[in-house]
PDB file of N, CA and C in Angstrom:
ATOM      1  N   UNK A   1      67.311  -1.147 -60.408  1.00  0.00           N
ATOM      2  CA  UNK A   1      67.130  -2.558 -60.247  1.00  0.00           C
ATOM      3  C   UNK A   1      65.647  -2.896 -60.131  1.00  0.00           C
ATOM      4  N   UNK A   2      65.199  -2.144 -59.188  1.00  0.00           N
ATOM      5  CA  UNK A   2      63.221  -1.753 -59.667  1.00  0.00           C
ATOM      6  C   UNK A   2      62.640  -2.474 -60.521  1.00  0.00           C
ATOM      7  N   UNK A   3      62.959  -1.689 -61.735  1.00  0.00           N
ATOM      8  CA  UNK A   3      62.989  -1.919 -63.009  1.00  0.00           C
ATOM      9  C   UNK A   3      63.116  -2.869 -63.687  1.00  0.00           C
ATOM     10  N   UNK A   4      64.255  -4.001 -63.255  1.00  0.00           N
ATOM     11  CA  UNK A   4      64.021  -4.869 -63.865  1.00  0.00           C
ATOM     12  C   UNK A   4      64.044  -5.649 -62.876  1.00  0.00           C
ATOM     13  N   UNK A   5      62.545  -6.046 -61.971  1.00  0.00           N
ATOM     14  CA  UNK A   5      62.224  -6.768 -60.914  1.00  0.00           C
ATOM     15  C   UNK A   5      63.542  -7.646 -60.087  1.00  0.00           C
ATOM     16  N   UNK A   6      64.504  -6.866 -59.635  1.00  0.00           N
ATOM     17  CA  UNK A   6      65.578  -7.181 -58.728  1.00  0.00           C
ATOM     18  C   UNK A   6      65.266  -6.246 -57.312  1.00  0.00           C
ATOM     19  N   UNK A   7      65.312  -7.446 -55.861  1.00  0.00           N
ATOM     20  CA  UNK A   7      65.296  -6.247 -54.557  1.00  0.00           C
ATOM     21  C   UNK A   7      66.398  -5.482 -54.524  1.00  0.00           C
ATOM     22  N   UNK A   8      66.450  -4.994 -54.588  1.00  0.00           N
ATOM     23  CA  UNK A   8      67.602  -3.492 -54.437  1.00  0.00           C
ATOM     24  C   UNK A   8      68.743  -4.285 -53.243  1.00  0.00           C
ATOM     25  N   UNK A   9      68.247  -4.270 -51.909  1.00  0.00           N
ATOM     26  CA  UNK A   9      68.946  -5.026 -51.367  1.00  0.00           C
ATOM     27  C   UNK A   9      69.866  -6.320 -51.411  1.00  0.00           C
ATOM     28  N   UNK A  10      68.751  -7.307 -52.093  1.00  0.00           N
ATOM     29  CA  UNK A  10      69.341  -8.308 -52.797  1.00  0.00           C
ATOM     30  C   UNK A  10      70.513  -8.010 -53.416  1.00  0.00           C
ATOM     31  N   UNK A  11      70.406  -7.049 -54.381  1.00  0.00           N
ATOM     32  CA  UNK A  11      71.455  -7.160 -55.704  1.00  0.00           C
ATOM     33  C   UNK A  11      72.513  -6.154 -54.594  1.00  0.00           C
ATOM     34  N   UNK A  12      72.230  -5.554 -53.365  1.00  0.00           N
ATOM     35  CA  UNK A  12      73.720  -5.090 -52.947  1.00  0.00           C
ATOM     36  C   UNK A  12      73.998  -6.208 -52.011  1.00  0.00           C
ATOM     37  N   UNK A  13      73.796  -7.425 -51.391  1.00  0.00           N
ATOM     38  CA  UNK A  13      74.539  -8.376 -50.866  1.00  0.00           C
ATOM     39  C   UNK A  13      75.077  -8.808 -51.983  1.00  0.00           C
ATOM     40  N   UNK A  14      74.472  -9.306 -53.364  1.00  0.00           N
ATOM     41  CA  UNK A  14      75.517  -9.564 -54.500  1.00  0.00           C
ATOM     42  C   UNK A  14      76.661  -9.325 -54.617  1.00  0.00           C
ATOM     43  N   UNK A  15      76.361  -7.768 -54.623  1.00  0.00           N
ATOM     44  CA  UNK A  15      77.423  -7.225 -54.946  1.00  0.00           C
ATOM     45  C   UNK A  15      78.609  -7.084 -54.129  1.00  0.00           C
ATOM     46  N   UNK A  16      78.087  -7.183 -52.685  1.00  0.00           N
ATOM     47  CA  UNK A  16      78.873  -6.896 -51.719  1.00  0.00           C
ATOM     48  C   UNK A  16      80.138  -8.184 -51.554  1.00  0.00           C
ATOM     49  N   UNK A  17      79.175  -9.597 -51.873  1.00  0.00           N
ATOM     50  CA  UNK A  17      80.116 -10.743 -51.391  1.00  0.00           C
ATOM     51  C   UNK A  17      80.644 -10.631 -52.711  1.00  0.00           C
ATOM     52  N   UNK A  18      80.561 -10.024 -54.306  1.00  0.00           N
ATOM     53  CA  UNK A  18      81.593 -10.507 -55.367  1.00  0.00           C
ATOM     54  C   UNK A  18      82.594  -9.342 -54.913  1.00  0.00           C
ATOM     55  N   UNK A  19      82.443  -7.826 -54.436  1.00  0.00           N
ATOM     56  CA  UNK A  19      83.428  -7.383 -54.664  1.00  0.00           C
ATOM     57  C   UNK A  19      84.491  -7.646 -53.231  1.00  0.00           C
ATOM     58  N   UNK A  20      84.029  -8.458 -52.500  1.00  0.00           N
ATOM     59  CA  UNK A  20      84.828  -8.692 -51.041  1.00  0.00           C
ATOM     60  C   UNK A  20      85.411 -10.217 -51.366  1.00  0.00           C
ATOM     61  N   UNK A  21      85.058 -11.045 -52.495  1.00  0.00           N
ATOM     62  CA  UNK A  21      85.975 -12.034 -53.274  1.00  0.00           C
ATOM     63  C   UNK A  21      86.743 -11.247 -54.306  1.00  0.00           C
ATOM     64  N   UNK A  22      86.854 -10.222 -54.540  1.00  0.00           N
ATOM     65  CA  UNK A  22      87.802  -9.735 -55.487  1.00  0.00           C
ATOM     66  C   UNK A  22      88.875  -9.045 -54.394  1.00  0.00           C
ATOM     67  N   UNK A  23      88.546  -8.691 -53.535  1.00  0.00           N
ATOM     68  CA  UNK A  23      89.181  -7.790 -53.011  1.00  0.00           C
ATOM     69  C   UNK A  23      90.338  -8.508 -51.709  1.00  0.00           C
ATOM     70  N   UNK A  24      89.861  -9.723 -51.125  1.00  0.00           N
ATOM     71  CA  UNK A  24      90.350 -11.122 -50.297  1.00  0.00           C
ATOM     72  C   UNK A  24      91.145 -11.979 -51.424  1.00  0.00           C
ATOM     73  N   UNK A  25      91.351 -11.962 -52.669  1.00  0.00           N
ATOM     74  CA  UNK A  25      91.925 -13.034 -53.771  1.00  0.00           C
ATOM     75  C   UNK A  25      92.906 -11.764 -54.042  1.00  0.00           C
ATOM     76  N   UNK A  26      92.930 -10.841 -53.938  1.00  0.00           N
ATOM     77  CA  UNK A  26      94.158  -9.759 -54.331  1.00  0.00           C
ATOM     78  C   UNK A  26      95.355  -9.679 -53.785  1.00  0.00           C
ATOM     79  N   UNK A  27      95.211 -10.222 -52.308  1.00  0.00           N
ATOM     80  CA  UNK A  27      96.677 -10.255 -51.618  1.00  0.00           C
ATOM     81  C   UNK A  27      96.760 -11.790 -51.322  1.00  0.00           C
ATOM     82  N   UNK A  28      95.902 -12.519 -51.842  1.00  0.00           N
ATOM     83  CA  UNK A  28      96.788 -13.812 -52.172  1.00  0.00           C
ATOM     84  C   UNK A  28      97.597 -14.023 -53.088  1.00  0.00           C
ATOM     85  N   UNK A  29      96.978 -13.499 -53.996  1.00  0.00           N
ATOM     86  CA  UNK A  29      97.707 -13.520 -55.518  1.00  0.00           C
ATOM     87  C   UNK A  29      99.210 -13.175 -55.147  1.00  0.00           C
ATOM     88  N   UNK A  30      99.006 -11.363 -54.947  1.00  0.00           N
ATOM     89  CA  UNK A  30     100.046 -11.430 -54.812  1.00  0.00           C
ATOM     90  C   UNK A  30     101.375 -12.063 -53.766  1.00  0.00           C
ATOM     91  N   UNK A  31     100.966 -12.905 -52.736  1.00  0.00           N
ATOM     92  CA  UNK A  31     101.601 -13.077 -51.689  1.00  0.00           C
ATOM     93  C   UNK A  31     101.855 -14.972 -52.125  1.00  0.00           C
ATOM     94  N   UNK A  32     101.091 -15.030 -53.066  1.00  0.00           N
ATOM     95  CA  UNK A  32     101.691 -16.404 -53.267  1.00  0.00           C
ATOM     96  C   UNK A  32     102.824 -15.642 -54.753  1.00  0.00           C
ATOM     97  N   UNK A  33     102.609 -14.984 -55.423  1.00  0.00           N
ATOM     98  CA  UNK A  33     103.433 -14.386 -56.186  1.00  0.00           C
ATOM     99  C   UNK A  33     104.554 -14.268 -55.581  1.00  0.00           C
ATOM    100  N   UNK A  34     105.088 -13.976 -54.719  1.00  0.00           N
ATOM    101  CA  UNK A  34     106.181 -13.105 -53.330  1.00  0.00           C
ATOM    102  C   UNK A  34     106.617 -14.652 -53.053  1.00  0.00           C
ATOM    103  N   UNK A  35     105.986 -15.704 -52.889  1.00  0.00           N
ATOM    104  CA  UNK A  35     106.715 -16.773 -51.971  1.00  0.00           C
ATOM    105  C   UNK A  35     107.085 -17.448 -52.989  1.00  0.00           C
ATOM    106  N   UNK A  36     106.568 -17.676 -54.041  1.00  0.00           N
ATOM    107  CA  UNK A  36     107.328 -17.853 -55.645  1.00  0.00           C
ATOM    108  C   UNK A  36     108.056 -17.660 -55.461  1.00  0.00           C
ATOM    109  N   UNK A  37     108.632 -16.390 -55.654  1.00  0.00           N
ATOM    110  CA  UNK A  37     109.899 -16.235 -55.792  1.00  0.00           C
ATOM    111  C   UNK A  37     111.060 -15.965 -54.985  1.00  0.00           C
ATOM    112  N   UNK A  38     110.984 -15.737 -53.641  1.00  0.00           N
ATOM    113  CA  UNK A  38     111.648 -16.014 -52.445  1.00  0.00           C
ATOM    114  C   UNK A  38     112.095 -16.959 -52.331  1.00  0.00           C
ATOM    115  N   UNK A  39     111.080 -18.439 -51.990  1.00  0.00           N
ATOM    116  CA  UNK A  39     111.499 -19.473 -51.805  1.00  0.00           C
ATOM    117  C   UNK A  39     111.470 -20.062 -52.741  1.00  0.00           C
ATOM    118  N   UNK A  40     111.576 -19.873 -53.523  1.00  0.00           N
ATOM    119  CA  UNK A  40     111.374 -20.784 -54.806  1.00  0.00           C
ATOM    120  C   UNK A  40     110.218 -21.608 -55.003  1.00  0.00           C
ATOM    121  N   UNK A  41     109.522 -21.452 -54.762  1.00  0.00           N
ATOM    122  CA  UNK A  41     108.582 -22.795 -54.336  1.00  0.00           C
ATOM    123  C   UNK A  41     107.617 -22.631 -56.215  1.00  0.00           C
ATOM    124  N   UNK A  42     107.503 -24.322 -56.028  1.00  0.00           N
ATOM    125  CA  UNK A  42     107.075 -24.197 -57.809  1.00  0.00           C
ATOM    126  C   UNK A  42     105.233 -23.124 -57.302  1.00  0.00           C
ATOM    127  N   UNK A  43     105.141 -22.690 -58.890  1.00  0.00           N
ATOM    128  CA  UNK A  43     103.587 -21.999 -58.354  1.00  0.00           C
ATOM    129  C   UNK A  43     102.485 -22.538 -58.435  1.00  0.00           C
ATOM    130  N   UNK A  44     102.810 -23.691 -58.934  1.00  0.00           N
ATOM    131  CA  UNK A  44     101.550 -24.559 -59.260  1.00  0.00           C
ATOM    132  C   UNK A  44     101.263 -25.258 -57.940  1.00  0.00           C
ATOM    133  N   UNK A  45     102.245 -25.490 -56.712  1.00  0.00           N
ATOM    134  CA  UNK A  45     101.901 -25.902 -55.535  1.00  0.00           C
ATOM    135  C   UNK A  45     101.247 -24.590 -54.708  1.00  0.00           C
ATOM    136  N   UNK A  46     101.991 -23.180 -55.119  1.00  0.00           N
ATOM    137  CA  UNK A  46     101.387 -22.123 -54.371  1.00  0.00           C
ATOM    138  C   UNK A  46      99.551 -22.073 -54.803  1.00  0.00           C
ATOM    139  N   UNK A  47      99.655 -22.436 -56.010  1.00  0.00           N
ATOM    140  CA  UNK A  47      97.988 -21.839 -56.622  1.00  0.00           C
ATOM    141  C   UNK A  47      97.389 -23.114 -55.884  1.00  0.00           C
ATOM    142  N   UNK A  48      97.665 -24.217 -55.622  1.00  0.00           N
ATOM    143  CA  UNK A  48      97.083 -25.456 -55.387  1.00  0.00           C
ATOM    144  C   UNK A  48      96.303 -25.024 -53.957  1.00  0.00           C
ATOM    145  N   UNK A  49      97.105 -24.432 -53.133  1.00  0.00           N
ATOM    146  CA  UNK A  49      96.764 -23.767 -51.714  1.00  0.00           C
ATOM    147  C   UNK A  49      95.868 -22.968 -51.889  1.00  0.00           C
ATOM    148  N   UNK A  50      95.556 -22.068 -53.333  1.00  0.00           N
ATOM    149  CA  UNK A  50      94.654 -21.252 -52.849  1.00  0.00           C
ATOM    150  C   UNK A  50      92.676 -21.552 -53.742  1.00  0.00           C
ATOM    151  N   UNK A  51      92.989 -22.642 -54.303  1.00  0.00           N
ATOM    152  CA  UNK A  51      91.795 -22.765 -54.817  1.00  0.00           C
ATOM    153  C   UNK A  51      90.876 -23.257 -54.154  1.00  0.00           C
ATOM    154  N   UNK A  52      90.623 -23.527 -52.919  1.00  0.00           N
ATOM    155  CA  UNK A  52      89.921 -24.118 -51.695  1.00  0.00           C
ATOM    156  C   UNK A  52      88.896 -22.861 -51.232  1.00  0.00           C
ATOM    157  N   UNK A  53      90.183 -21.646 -50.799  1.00  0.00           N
ATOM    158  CA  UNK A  53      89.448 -20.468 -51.215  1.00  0.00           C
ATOM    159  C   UNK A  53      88.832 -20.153 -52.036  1.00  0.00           C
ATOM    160  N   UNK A  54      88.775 -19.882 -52.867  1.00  0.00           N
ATOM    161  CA  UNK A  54      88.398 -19.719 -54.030  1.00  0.00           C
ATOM    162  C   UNK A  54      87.037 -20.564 -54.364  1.00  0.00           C
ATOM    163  N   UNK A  55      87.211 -21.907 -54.433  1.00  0.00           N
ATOM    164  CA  UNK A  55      85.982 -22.644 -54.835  1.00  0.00           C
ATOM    165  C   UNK A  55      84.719 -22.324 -53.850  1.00  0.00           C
ATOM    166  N   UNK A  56      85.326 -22.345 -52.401  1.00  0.00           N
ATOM    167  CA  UNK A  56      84.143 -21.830 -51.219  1.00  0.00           C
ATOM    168  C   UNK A  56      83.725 -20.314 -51.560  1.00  0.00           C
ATOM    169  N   UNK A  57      84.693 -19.066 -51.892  1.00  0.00           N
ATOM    170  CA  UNK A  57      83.524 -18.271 -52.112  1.00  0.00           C
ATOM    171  C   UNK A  57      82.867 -17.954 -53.539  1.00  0.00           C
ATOM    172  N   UNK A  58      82.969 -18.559 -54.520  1.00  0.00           N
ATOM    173  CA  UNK A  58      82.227 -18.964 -55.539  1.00  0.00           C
ATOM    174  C   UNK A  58      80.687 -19.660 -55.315  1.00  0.00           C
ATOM    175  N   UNK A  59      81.413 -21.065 -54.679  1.00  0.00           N
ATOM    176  CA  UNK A  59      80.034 -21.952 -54.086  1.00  0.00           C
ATOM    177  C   UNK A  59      78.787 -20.344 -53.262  1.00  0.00           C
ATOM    178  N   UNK A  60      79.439 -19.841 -52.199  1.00  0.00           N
ATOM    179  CA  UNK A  60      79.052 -19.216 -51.462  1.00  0.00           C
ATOM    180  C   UNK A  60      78.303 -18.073 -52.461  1.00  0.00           C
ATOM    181  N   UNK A  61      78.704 -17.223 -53.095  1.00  0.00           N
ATOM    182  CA  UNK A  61      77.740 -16.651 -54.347  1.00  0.00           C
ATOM    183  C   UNK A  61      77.029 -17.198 -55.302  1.00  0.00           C
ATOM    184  N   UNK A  62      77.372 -18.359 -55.622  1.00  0.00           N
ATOM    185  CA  UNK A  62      76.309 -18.966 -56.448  1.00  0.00           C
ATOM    186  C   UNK A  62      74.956 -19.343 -55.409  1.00  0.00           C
ATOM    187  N   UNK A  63      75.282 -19.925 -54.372  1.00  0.00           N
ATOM    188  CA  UNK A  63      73.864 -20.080 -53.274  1.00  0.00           C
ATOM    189  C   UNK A  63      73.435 -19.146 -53.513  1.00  0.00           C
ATOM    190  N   UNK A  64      73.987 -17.631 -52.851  1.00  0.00           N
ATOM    191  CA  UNK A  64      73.354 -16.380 -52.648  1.00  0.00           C
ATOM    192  C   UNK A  64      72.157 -16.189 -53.831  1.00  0.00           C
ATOM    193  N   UNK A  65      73.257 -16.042 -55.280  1.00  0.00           N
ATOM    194  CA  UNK A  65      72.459 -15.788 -56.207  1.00  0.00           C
ATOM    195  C   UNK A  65      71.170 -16.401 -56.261  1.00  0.00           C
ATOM    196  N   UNK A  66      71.609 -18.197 -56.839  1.00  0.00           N
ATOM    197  CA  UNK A  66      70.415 -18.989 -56.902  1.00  0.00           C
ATOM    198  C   UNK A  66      69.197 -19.249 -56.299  1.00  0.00           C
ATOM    199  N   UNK A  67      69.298 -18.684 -55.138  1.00  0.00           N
ATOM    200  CA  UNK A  67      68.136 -19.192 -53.748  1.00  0.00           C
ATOM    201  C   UNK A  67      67.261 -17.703 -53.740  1.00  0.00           C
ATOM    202  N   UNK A  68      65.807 -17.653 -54.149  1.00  0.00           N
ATOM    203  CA  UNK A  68      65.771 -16.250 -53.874  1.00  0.00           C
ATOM    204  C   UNK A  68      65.541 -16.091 -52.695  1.00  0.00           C
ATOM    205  N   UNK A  69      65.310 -14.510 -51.870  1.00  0.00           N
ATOM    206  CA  UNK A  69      65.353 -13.965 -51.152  1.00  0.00           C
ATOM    207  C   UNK A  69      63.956 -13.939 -50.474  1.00  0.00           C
ATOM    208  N   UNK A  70      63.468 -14.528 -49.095  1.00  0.00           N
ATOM    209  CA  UNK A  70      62.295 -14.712 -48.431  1.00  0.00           C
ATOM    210  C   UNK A  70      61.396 -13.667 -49.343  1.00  0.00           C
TER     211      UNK A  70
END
């Protein structure tokens, strides 16, 4: 990362908050998947619940990214 003028550090908080949004959106998925079909519930109301999440840690990595680092 050196190399191509990135702080090393920097690029592992990057990395850290995209792979801890991949890894927090995995058992929603599936757990709004699960109440789908249990309760029937349509999924377009289940996904509706979870894009709140979703949009905050997006917002929350795009800051990270955009703002550089003191």
């Amino acid at each position: 990362m050196k190399s191509l003028g990135i702080d090393p550090v920097f690029f592992g908080v990057i990395m850290v908050v995209n792979l801890s949004m991949g890894s927090r959106l995995a058992p929603v998925r599936r757990h709004a998947l699960r109440l789908h079909g249990h309760r029937e519930e349509p999924l377009d109301r289940v996904c509706r619940a979870v894009w709140p999440l979703f949009f905050t840690m997006v917002a929350i990595l795009l800051l990270i990214t955009s703002v550089p680092p003191w």
